[in-house]
PDB file of N, CA and C in Angstrom:
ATOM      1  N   UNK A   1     125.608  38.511   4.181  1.00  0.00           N
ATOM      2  CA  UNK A   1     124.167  38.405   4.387  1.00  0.00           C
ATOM      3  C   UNK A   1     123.808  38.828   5.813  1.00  0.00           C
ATOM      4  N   UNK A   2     124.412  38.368   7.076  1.00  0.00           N
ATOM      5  CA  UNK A   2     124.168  38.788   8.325  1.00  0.00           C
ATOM      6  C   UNK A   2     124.106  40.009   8.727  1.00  0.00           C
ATOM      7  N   UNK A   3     125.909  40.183   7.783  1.00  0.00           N
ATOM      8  CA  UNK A   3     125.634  42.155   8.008  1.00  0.00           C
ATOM      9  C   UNK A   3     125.014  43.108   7.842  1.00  0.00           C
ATOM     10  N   UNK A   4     124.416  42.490   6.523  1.00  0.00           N
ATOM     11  CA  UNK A   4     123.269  43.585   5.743  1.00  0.00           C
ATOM     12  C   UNK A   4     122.040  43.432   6.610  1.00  0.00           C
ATOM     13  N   UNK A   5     122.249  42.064   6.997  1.00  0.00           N
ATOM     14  CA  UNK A   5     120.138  42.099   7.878  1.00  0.00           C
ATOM     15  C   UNK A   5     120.599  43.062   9.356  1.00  0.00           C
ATOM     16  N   UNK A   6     121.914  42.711  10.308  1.00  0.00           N
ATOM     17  CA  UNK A   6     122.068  43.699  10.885  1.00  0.00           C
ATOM     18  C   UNK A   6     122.102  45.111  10.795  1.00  0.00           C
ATOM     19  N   UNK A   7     122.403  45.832   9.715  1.00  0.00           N
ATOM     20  CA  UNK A   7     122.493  46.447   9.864  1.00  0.00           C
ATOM     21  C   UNK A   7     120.654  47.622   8.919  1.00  0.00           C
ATOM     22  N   UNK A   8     119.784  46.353   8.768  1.00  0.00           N
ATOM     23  CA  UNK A   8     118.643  46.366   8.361  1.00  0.00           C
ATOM     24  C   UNK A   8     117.895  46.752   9.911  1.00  0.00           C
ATOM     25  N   UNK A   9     118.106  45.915  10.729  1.00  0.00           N
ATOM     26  CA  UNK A   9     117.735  45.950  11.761  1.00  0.00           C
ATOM     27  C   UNK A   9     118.093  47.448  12.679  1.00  0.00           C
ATOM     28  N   UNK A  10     119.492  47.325  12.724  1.00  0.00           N
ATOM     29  CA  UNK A  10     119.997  48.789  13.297  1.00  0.00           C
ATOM     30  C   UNK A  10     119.161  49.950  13.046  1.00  0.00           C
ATOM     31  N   UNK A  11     118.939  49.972  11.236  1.00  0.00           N
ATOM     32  CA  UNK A  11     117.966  51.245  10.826  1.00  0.00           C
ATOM     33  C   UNK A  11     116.606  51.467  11.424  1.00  0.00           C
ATOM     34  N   UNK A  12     115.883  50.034  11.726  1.00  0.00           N
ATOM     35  CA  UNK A  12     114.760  50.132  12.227  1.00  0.00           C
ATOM     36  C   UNK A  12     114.625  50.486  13.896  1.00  0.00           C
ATOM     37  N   UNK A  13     115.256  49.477  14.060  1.00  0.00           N
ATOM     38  CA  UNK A  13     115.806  50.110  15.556  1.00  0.00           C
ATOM     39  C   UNK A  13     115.626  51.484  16.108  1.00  0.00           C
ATOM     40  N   UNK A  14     116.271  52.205  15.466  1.00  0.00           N
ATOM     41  CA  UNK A  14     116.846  53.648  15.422  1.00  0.00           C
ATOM     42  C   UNK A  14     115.278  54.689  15.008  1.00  0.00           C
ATOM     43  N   UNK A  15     114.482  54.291  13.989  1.00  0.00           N
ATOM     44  CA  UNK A  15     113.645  54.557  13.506  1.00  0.00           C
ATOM     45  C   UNK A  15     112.089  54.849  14.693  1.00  0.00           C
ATOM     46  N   UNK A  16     112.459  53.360  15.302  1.00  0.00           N
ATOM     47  CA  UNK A  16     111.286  53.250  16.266  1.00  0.00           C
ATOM     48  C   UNK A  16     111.662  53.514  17.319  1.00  0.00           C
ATOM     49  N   UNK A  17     113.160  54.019  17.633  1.00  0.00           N
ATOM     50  CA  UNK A  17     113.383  54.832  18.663  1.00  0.00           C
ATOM     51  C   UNK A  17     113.374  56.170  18.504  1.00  0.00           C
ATOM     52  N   UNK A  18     113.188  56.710  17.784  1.00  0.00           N
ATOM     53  CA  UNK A  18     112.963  58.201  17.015  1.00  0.00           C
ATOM     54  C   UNK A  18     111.278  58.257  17.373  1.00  0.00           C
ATOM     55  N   UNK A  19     110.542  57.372  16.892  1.00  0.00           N
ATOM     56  CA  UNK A  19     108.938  57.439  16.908  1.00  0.00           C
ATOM     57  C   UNK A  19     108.413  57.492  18.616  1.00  0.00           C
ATOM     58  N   UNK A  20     109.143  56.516  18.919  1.00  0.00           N
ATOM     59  CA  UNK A  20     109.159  56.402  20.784  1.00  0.00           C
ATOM     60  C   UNK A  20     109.267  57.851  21.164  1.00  0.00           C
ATOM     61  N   UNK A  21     110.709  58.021  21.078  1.00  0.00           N
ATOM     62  CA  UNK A  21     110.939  59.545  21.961  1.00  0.00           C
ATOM     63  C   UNK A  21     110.249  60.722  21.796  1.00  0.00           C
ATOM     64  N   UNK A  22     109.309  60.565  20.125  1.00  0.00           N
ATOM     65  CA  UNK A  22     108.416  61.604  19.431  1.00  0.00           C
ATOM     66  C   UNK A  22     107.716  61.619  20.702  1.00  0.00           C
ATOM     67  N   UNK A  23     106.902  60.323  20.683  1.00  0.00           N
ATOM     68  CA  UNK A  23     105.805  59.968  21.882  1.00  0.00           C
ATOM     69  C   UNK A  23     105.969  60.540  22.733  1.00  0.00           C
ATOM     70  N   UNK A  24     107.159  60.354  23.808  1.00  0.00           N
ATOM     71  CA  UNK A  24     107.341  60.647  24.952  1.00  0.00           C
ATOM     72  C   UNK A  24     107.571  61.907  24.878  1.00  0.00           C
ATOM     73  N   UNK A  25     107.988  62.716  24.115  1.00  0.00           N
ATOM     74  CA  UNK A  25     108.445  64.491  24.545  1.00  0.00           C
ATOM     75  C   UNK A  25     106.545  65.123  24.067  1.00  0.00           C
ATOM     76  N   UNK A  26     105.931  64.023  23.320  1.00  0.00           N
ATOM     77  CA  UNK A  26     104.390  64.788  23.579  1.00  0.00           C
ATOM     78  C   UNK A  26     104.207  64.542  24.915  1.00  0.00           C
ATOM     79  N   UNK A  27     104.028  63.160  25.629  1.00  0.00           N
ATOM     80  CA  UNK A  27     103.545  63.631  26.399  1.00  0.00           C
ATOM     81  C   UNK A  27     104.077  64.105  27.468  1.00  0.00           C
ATOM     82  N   UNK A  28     104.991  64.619  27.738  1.00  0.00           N
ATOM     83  CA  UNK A  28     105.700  65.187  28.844  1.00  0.00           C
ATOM     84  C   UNK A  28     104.790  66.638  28.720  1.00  0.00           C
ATOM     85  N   UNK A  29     105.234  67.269  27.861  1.00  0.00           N
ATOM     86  CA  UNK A  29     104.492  68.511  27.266  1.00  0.00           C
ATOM     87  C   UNK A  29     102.992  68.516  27.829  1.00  0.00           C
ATOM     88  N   UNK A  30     102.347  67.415  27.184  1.00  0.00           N
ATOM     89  CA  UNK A  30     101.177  67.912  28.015  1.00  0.00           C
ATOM     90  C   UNK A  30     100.997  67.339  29.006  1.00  0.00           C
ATOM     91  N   UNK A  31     101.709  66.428  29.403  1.00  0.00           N
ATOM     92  CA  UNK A  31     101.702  66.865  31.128  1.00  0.00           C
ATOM     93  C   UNK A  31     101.825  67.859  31.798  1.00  0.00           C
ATOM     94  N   UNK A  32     102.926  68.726  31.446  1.00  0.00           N
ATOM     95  CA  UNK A  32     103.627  69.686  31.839  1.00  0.00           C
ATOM     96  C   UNK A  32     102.690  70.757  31.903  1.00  0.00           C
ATOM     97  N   UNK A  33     101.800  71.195  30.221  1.00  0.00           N
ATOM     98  CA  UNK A  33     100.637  71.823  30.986  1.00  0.00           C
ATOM     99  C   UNK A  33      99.533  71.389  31.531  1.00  0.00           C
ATOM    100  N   UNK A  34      99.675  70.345  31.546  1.00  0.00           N
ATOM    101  CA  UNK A  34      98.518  70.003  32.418  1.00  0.00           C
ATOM    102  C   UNK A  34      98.970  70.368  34.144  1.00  0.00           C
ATOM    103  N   UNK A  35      99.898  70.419  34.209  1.00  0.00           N
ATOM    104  CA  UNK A  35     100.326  70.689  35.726  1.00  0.00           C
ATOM    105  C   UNK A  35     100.242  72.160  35.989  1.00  0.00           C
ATOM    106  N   UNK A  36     100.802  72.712  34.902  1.00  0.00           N
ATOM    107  CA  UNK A  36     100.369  74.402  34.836  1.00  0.00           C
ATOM    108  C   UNK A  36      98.860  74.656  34.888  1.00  0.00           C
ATOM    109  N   UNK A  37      98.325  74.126  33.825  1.00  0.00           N
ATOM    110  CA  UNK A  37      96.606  74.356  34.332  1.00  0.00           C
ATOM    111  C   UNK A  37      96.256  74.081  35.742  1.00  0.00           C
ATOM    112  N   UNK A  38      96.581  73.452  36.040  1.00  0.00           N
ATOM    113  CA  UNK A  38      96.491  72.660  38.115  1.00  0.00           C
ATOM    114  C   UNK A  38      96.690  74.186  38.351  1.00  0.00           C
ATOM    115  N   UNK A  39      97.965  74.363  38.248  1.00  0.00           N
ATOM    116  CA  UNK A  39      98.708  75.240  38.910  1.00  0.00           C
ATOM    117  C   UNK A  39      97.910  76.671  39.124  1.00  0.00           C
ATOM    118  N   UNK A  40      97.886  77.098  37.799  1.00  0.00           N
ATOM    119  CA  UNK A  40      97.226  78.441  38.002  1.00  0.00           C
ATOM    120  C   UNK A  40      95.766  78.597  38.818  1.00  0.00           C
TER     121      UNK A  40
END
């Protein structure tokens, strides 16, 4: 029973660290042009 909820957990884990990093490589990106727009 423990293992299975661990390893219930692990999946989600993993899941909402997938959704996170989605997040973060948007906004790097538009940071990134946003610094280029500055820039030019």
């Amino acid at each position: 029973m423990t293992n299975h909820k661990k390893k219930k957990l692990k999946k989600r884990l993993a899941h909402r660290a997938k959704e996170f990093d989605k997040y973060r490589t948007d906004k790097a990106w538009r940071n990134i042009f946003v610094k280029c727009g500055i820039l030019k």
